[in-house]
N, C-alpha and C. Protein backbone atom coordinates (compact mmCIF):
# COMPACT_ATOMS: atom_id res chain seq x y z
N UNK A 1 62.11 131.57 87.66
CA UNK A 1 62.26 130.30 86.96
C UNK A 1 63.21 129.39 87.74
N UNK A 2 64.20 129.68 88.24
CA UNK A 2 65.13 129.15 88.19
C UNK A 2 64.76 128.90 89.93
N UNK A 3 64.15 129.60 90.95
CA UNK A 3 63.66 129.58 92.10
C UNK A 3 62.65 128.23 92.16
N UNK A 4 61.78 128.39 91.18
CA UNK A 4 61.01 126.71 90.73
C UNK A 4 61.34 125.98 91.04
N UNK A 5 62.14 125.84 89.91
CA UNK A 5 62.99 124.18 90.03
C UNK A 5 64.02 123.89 90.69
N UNK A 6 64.38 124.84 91.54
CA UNK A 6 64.63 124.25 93.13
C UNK A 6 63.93 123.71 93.90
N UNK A 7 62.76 124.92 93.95
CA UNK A 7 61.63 124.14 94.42
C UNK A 7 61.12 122.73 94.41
N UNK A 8 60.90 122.38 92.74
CA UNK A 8 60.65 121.73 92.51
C UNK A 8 61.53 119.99 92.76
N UNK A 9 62.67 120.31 92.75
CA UNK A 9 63.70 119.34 92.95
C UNK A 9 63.91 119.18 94.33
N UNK A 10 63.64 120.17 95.05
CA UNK A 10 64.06 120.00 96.49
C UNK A 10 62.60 119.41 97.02
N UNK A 11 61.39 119.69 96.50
CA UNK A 11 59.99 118.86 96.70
C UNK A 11 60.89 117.57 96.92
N UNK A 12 61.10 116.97 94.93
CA UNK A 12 61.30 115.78 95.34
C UNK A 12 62.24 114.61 95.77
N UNK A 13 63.17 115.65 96.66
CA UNK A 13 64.58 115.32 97.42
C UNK A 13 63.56 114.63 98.35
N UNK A 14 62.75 115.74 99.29
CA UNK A 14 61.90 115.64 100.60
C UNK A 14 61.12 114.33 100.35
N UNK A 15 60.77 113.79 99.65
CA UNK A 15 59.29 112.78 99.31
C UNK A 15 59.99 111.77 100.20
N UNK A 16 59.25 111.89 101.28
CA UNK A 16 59.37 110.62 102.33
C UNK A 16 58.69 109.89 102.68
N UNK A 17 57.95 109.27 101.33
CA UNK A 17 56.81 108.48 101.47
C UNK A 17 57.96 107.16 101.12
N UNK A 18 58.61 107.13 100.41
CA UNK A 18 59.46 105.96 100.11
C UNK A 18 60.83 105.87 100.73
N UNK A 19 60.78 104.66 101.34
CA UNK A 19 61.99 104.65 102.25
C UNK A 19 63.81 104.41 101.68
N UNK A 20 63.57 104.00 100.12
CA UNK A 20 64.82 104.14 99.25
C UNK A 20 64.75 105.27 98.28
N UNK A 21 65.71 105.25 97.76
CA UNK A 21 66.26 106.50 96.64
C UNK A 21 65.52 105.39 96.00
N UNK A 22 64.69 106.63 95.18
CA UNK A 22 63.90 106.09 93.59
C UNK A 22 64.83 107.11 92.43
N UNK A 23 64.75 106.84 91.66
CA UNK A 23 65.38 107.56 90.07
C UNK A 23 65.45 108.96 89.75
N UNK A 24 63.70 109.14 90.49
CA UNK A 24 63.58 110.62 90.12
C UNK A 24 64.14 111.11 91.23
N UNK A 25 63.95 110.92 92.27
CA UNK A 25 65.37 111.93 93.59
C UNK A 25 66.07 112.24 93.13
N UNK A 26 67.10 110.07 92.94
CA UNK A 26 68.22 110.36 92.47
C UNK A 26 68.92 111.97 91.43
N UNK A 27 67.99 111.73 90.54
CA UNK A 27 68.13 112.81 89.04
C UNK A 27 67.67 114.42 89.64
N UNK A 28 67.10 114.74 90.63
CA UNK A 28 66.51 115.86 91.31
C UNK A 28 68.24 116.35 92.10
N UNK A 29 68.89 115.15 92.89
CA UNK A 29 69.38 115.47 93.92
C UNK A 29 70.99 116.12 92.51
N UNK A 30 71.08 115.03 91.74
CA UNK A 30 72.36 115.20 90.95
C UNK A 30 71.96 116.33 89.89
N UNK A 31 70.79 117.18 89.68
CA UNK A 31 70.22 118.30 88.49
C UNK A 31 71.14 119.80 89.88
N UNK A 32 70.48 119.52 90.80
CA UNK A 32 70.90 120.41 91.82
C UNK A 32 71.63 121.49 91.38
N UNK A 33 72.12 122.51 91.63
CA UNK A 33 72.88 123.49 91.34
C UNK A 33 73.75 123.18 92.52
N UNK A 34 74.98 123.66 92.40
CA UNK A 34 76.26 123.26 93.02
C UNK A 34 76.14 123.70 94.68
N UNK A 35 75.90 124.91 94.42
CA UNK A 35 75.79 125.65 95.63
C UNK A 35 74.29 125.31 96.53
N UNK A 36 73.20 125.26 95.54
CA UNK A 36 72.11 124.57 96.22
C UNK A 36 72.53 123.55 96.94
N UNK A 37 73.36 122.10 96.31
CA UNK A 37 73.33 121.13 96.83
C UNK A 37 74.28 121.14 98.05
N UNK A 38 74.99 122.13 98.11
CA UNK A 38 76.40 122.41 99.17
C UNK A 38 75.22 123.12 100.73
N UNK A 39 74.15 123.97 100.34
CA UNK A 39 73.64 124.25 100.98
C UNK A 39 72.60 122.98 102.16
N UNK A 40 71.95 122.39 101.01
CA UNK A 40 71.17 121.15 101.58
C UNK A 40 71.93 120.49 102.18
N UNK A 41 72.86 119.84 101.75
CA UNK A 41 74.12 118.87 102.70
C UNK A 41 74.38 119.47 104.13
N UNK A 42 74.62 120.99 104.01
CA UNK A 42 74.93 121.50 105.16
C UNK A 42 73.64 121.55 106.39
N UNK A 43 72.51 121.52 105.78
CA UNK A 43 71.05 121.70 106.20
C UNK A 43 70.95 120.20 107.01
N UNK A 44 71.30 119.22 106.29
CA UNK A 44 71.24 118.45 106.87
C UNK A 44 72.69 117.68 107.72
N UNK A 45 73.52 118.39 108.00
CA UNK A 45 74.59 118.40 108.82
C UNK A 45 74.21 118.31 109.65
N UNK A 46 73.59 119.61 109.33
CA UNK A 46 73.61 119.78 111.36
C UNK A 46 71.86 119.77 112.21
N UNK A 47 71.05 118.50 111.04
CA UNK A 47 70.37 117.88 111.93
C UNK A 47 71.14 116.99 113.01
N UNK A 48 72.15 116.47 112.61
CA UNK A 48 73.22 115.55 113.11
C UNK A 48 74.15 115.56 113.71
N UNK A 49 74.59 117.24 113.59
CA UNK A 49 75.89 117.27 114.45
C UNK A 49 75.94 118.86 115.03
N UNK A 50 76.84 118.98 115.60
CA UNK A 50 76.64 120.41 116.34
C UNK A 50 77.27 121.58 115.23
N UNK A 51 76.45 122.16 114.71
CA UNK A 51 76.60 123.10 113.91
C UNK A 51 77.73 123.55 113.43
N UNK A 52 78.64 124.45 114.62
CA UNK A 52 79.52 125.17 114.55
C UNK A 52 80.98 124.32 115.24
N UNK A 53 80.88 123.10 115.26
CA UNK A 53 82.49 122.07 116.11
C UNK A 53 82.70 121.66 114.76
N UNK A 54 84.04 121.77 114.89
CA UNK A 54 85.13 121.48 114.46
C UNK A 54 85.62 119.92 115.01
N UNK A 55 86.23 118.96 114.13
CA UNK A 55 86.62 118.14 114.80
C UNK A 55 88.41 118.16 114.26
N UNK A 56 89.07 118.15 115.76
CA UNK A 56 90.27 118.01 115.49
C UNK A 56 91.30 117.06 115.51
N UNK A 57 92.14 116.80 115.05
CA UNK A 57 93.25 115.45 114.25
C UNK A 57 94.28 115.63 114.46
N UNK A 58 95.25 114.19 115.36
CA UNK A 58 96.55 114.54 115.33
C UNK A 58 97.31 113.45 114.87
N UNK A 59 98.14 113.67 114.38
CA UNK A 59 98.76 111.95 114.67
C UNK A 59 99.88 111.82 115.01
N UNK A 60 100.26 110.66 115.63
CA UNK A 60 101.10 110.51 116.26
C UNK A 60 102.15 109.32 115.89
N UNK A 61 103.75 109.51 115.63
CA UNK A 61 104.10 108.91 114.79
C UNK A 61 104.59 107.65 115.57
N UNK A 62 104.34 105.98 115.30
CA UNK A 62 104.65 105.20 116.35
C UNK A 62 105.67 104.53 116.05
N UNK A 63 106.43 104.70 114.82
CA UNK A 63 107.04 104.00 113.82
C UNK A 63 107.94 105.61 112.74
N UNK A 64 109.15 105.31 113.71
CA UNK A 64 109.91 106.92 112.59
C UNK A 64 110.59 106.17 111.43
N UNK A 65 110.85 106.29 110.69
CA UNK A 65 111.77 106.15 109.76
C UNK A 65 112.30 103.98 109.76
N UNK A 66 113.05 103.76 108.86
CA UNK A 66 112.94 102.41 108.79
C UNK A 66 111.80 101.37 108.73
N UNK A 67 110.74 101.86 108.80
CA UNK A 67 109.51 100.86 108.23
C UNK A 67 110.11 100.11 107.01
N UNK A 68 109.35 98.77 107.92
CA UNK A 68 109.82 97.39 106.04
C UNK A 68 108.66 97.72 105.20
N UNK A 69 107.92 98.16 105.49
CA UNK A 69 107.38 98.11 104.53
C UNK A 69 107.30 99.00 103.09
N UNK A 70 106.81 99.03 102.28
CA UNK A 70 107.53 99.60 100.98
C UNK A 70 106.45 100.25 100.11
N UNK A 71 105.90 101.17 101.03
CA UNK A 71 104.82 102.33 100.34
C UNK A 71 105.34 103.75 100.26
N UNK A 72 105.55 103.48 98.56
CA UNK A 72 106.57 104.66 98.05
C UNK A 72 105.96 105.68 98.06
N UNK A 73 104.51 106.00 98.28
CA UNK A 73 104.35 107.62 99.05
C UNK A 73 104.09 107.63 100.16
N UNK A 74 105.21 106.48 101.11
CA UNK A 74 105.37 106.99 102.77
C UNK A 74 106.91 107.25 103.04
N UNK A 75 107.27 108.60 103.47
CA UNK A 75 108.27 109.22 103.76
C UNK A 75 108.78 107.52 104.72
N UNK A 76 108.07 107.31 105.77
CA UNK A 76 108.68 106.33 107.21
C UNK A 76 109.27 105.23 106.25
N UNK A 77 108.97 105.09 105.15
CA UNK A 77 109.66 103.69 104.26
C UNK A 77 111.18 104.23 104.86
N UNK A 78 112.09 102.40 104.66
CA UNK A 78 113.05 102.47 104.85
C UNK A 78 114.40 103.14 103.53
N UNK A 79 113.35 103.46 102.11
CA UNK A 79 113.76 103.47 100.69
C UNK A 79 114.29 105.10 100.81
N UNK A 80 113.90 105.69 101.81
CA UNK A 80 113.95 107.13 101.64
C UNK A 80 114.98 107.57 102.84
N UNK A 81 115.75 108.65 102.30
CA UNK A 81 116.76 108.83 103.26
C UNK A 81 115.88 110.54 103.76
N UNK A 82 115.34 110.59 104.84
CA UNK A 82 114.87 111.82 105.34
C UNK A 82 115.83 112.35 106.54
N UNK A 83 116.96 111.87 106.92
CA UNK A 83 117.42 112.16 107.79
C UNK A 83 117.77 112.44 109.17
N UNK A 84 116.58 111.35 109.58
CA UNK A 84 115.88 111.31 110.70
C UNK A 84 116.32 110.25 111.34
N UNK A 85 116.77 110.13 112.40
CA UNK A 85 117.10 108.77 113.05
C UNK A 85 115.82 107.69 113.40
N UNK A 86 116.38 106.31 112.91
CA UNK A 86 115.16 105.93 112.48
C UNK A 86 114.91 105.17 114.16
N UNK A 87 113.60 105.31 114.33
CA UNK A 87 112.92 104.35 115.64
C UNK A 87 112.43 103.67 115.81
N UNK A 88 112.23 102.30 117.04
CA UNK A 88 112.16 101.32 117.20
C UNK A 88 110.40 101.73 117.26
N UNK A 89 109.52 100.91 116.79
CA UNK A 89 108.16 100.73 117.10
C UNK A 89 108.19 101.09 118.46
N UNK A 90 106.92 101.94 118.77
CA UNK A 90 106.84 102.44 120.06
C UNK A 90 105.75 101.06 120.58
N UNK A 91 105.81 100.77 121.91
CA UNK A 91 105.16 99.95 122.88
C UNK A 91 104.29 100.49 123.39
N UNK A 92 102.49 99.59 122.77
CA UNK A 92 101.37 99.85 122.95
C UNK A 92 101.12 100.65 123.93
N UNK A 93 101.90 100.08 124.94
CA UNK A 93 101.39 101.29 126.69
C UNK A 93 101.72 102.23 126.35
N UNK A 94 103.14 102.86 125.60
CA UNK A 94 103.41 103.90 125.67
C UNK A 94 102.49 104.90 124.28
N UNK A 95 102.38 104.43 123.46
CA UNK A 95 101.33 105.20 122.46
C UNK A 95 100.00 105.46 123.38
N UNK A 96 99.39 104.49 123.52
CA UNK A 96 98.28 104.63 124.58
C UNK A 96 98.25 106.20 125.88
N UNK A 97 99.38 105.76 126.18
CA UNK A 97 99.65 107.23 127.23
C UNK A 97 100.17 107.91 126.49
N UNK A 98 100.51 108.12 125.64
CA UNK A 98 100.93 109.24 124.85
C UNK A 98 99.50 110.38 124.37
N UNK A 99 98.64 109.60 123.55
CA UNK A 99 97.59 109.79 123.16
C UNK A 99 96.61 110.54 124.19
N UNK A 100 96.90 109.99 125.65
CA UNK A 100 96.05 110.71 126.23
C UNK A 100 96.61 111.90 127.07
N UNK A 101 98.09 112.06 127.23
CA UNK A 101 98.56 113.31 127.21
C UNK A 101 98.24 114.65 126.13
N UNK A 102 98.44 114.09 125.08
CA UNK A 102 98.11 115.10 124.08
C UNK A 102 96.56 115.48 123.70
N UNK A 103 95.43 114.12 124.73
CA UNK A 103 94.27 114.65 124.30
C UNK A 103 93.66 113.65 122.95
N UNK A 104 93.98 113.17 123.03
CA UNK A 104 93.60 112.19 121.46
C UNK A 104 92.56 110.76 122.24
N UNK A 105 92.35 110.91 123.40
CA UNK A 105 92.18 109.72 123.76
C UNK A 105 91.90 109.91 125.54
N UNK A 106 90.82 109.22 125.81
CA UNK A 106 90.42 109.80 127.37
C UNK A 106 91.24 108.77 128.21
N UNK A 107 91.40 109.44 129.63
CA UNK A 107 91.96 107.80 130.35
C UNK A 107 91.09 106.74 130.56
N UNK A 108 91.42 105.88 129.94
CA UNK A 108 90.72 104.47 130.28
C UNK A 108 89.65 104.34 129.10
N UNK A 109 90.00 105.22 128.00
CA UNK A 109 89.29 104.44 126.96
C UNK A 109 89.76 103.95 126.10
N UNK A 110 88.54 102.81 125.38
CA UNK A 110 89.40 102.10 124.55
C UNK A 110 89.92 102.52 123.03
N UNK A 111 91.23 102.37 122.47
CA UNK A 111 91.19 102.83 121.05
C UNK A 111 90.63 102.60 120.05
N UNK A 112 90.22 103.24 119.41
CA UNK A 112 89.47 103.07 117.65
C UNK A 112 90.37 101.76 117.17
N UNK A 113 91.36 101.51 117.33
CA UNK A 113 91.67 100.06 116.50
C UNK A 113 92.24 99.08 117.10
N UNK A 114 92.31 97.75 117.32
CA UNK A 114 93.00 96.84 117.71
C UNK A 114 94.42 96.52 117.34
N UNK A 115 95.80 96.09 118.20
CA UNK A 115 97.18 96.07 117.94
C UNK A 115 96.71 94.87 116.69
């Protein structure tokens, strides 16, 4: 029974005759069983990406302690005493080469965001 209407729901996940989400998908894709739908997501992961990579994250702090600005769940606010001697904004060249010492960033490419 319960093999069915997977079946059946995952039929009409697949219907690629229509190029938008219609209602009944929609209601097929959200009926899903938890783990079914954790499975399909993953199914279609890795039409897209390489199966088994990992992507890894660092960050790098450019701005220690004394920030004006005043986002009370950021430790770097100037409101919070962490004990850290606070530092001057680091200079674009030097984040830039920083980034590509540690690998975050190839030589001579450009960064994900503008100063």
């Amino acid at each position: 029974m319960l093999a069915t209407q997977v079946q059946r729901r995952t039929a009409a996940l697949e219907n690629k005759s229509s190029p938008t989400w219609t209602a009944q998908a929609i209601m097929a894709l959200y009926e899903l069983p938890f783990m079914d739908l954790l499975l399909k997501a993953q199914a279609i992961h890795r039409l897209y990406h390489q199966p088994n990579a990992v992507q890894l994250s660092s960050l790098l702090s450019i701005k220690t302690g004394a920030c004006p600005e005043d986002c009370s769940y950021c430790p770097q606010s100037s409101r919070y005493d962490t004990g850290l001697k606070p530092e001057a904004l680091m200079p674009l060249k030097q984040g830039l080469e920083t980034c590509v010492t540690l690998g975050m960033l190839k030589q001579g490419q450009e960064p994900a965001c503008t100063p």
